[in-house]
Protein backbone atom coordinates (compact mmCIF):
# COMPACT_ATOMS: atom_id res chain seq x y z
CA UNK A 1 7.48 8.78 8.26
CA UNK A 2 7.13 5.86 6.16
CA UNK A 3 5.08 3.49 4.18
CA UNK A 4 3.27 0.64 4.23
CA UNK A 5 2.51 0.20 0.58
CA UNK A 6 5.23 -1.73 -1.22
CA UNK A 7 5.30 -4.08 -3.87
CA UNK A 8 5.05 -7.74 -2.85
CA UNK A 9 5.72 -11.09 -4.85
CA UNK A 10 2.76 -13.31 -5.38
CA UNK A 11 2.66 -16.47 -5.05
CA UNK A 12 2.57 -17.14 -8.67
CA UNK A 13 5.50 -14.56 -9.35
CA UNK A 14 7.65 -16.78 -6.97
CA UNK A 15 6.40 -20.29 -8.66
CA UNK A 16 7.64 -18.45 -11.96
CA UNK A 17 11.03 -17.53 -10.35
CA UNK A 18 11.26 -20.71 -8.80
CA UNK A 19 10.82 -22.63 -12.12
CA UNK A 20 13.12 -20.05 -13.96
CA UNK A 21 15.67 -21.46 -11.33
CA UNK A 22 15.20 -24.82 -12.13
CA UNK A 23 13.54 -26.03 -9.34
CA UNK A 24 11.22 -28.83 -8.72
CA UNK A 25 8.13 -27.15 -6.98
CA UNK A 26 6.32 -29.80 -4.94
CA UNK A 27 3.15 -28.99 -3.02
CA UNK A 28 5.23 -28.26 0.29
CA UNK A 29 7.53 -25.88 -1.71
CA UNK A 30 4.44 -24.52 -2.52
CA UNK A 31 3.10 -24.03 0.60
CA UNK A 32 6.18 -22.63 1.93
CA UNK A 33 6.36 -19.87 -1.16
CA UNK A 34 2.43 -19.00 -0.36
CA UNK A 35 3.74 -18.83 3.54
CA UNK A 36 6.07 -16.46 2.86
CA UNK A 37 4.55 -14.72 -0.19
CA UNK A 38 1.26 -13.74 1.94
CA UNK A 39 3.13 -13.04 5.17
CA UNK A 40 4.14 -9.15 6.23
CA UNK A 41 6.07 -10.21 9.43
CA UNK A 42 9.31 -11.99 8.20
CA UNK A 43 8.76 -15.21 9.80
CA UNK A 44 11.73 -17.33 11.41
CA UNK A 45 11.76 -21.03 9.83
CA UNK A 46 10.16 -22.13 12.90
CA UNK A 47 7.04 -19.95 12.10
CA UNK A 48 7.03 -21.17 8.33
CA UNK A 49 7.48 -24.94 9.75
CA UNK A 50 4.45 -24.53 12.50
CA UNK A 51 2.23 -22.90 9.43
CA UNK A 52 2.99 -25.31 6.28
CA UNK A 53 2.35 -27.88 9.07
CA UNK A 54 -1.22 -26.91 9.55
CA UNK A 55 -1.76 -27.59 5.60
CA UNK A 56 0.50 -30.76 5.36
CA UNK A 57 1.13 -32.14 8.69
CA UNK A 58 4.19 -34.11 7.62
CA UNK A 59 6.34 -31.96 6.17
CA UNK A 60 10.08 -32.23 7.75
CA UNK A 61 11.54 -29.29 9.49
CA UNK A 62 14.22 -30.57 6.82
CA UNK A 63 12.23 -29.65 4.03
CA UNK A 64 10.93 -26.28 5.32
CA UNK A 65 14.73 -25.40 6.21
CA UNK A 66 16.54 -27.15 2.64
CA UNK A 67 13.00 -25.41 0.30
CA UNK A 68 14.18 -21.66 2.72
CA UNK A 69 17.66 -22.36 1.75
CA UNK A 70 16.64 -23.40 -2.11
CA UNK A 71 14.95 -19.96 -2.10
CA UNK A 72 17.94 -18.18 -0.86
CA UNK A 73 20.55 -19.65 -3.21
CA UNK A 74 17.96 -18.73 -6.08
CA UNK A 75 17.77 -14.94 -4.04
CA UNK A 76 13.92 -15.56 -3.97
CA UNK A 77 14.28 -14.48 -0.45
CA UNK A 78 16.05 -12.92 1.84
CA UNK A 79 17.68 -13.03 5.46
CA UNK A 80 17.15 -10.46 8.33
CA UNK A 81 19.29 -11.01 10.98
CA UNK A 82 18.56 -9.55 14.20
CA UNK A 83 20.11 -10.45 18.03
CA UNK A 84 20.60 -14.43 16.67
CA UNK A 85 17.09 -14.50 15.23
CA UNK A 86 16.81 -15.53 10.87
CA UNK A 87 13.49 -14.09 9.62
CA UNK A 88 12.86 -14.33 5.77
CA UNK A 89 11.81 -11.42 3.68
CA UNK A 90 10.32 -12.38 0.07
CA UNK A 91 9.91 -8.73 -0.85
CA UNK A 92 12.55 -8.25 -3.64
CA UNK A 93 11.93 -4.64 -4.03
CA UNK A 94 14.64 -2.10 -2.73
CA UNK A 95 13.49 -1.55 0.95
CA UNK A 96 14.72 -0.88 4.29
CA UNK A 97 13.27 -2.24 7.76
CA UNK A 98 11.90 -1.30 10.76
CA UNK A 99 11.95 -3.52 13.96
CA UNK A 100 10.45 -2.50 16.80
CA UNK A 101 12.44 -2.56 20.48
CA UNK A 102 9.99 -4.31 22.44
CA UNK A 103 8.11 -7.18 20.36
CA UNK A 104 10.92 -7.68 17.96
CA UNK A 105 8.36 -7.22 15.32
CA UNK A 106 10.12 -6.21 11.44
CA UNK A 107 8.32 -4.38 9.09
CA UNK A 108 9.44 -3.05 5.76
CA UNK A 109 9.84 0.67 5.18
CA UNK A 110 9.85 1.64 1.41
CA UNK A 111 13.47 3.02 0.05
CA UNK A 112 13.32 6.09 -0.75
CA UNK A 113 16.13 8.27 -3.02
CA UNK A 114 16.26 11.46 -0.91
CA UNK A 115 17.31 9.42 1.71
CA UNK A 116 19.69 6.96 -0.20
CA UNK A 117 21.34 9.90 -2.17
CA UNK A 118 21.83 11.20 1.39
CA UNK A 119 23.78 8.64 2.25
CA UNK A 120 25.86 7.98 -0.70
CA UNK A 121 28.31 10.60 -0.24
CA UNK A 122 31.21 7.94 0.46
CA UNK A 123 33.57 9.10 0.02
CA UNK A 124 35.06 7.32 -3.58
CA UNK A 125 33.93 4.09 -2.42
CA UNK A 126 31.67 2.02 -4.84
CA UNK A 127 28.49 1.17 -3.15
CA UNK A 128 26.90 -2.16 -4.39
CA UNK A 129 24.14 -2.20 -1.58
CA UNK A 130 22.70 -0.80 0.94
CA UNK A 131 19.93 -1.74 3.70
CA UNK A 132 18.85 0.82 6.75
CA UNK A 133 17.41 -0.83 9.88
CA UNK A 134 15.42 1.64 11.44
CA UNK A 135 14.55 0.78 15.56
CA UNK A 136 11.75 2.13 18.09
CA UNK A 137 8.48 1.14 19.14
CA UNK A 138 5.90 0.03 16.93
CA UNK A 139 2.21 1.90 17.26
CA UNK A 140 1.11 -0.51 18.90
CA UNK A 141 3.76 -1.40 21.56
CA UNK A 142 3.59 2.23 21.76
CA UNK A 143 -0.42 2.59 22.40
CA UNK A 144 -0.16 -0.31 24.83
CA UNK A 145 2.90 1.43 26.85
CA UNK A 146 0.54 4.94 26.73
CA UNK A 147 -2.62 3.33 27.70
């Protein structure tokens, strides 16, 4: 139904983009790019704070917050809203989501143009974006349900 494999921003992609921007990258930038660069789970800022904490235990919940909105201003990343909840998504690439009902977990689910051209059909109205949120149980909420 859909894939896993999808292009992902390294590290060193983002630290080019970042500089491109203009912006200072200091080593808890740094660790909060590699955070998010070699996650697949679309952490909340909470989750980036706990896990740049473990590498530099004094970094601010300031910094982790002001470096996630840096990185959003620059659209290095992006928000995922979902019942209240932020989670960041570094993966640039055209893609939709899927979160699953019961452990809130959001994966991405590559675009694809059968689909899109699908849904185009608007009617006259210009389309500048679009995003797809698919919802159900994840394989292995599901396998743990079944079991």
């Amino acid at each position: 139904m859909y894939s896993n494999i999808m292009i992902r921003l390294t590290p060193q992609k983002l630290t080019e983009l970042v500089a491109e921007r203009g912006l200072k990258m200091t080593p808890q930038r740094r660790a909060i790019v590699e955070c998010l660069a070699a996650t697949r789970v679309h952490p909340t800022a909470d989750e980036v704070f706990m896990d740049v904490n473990r590498r530099f235990p004094m970094t601010s919940r300031a910094t982790v917050y002001n470096t996630l909105n840096l990185l959003i201003d620059a659209e290095l990343v992006n928000i995922i809203e979902e019942s209240g909840v932020k989670r960041f998504d570094p993966n640039l690439e055209p893609h939709h989501h899927f979160i699953c009902s019961t452990c809130g977990m959001v994966e991405d689910v590559e675009a694809t143009d059968r689909l899109e051209t699908t849904m185009l059909n608007t009617g006259g109205h210009q389309v500048e974006s679009m995003q797809i949120t698919l919802r159900g149980t994840c394989a292995l909420c599901f396998e743990v349900k079944n079991d």
